[in-house]
C-alpha atoms as a PDB file:
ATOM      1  CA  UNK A   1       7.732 -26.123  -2.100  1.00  0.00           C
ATOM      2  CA  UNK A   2       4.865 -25.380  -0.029  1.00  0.00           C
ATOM      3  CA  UNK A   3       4.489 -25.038   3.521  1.00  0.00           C
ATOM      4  CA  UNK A   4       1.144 -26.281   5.921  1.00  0.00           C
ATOM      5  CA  UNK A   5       0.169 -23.399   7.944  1.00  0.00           C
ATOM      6  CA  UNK A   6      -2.981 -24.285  11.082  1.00  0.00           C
ATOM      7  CA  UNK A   7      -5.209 -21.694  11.908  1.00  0.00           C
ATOM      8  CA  UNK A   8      -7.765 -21.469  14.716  1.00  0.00           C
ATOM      9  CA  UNK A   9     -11.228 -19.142  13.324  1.00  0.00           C
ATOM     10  CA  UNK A  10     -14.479 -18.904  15.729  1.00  0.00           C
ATOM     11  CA  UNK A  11     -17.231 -20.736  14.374  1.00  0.00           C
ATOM     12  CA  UNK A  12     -18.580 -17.529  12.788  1.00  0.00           C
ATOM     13  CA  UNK A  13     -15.829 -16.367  10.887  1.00  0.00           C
ATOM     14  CA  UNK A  14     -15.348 -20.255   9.970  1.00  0.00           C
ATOM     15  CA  UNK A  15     -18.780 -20.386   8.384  1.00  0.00           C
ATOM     16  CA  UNK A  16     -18.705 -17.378   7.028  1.00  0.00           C
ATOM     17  CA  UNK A  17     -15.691 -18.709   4.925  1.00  0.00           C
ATOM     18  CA  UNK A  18     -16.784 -21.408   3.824  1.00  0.00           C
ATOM     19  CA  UNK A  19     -19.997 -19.974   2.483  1.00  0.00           C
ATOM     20  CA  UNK A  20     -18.174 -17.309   1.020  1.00  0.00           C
ATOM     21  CA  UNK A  21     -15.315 -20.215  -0.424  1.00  0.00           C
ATOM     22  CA  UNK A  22     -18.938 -22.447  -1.424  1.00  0.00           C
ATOM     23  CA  UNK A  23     -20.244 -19.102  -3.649  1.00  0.00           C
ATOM     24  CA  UNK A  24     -16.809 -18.899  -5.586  1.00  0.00           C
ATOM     25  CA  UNK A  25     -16.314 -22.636  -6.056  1.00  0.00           C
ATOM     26  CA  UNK A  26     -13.386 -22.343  -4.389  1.00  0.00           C
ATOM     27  CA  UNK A  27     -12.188 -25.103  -1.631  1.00  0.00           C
ATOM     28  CA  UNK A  28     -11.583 -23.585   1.726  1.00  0.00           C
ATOM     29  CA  UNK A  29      -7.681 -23.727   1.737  1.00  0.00           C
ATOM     30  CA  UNK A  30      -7.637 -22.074  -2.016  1.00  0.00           C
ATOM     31  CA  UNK A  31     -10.230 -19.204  -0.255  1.00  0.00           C
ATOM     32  CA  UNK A  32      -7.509 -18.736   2.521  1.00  0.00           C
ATOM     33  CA  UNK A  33      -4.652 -18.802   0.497  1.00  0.00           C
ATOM     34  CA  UNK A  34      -6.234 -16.345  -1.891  1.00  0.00           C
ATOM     35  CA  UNK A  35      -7.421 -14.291   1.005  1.00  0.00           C
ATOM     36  CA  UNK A  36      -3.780 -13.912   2.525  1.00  0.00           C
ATOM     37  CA  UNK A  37      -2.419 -13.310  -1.296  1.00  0.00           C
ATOM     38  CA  UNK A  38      -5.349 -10.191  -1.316  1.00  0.00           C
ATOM     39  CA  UNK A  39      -3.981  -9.004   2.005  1.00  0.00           C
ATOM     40  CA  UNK A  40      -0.263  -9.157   0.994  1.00  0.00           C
ATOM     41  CA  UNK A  41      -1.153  -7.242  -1.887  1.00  0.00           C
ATOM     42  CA  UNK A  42      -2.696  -4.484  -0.332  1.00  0.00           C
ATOM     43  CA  UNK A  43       0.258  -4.077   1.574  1.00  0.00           C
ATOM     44  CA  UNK A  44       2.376  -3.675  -1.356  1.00  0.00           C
ATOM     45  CA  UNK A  45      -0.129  -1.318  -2.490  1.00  0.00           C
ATOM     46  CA  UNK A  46      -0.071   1.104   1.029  1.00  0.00           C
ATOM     47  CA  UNK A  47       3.706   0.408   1.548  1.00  0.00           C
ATOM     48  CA  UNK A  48       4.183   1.700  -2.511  1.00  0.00           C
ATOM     49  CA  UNK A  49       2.260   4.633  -2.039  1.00  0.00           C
ATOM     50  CA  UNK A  50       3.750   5.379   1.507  1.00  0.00           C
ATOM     51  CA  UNK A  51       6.967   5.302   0.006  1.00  0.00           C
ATOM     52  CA  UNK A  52       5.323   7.665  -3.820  1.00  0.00           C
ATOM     53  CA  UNK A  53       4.253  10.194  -0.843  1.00  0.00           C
ATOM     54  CA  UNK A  54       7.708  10.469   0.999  1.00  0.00           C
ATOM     55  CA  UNK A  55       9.063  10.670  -2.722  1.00  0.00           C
ATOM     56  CA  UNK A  56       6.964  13.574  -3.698  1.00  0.00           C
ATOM     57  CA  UNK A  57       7.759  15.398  -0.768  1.00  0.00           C
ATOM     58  CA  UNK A  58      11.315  15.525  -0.540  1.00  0.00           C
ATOM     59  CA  UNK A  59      10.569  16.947  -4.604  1.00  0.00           C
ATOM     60  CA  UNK A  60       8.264  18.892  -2.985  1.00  0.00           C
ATOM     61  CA  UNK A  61      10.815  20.218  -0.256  1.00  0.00           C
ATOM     62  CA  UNK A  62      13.598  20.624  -3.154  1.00  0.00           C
ATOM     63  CA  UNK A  63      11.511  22.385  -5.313  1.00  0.00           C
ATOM     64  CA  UNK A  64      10.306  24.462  -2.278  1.00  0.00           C
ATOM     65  CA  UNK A  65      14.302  25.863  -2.168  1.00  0.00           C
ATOM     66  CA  UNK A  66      14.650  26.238  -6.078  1.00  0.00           C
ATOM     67  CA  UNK A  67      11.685  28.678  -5.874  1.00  0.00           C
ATOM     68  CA  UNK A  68      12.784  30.635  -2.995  1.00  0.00           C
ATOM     69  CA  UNK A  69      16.729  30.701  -4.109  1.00  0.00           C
ATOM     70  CA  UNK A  70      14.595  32.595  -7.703  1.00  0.00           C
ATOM     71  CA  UNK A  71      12.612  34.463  -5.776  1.00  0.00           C
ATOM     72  CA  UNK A  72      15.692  36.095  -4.360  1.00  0.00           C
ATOM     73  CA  UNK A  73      17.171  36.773  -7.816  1.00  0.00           C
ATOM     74  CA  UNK A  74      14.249  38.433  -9.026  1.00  0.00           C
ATOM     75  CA  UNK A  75      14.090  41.071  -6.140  1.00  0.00           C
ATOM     76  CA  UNK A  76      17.786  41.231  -6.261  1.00  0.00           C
ATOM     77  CA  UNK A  77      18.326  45.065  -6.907  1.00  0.00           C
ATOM     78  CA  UNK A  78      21.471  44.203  -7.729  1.00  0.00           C
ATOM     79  CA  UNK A  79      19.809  42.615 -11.055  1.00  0.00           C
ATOM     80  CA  UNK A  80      17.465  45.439 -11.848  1.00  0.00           C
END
């Protein structure tokens, strides 16, 4: 199913589309449509590596722990 959407662009940004859809052969509502599929991607993209860099550093902050908690065994004089 598909839905109609209506946009209002300044004359500017409206020409510059359509030159821009007229160089790709593209018809100004498959330009928009893949302009807003573009967009949504790079979303994905920045909202997947948002959620890769709170990843790594909770690993980071674990690992962080594991290295101090050995640190402490090997100047342990107890060990020695």
């Amino acid at each position: 199913m598909a839905s109609l959407v209506s946009i209002r662009l300044d004359d500017q940004l409206f020409q510059e589309m359509k030159a821009k859809a007229n160089i790709l052969h593209l018809s100004q509502t498959d330009y928009i449509r893949k302009a807003i599929e573009h967009m949504n991607n790079e979303i994905k993209m920045r909202e997947r590596s948002q959620r890769l860099k709170q990843a790594s550093l909770s690993v980071r902050e674990e690992s962080m722990k594991i290295n101090a908690e050995f640190s402490e065994i090997d100047h342990d004089p107890e060990t020695e």
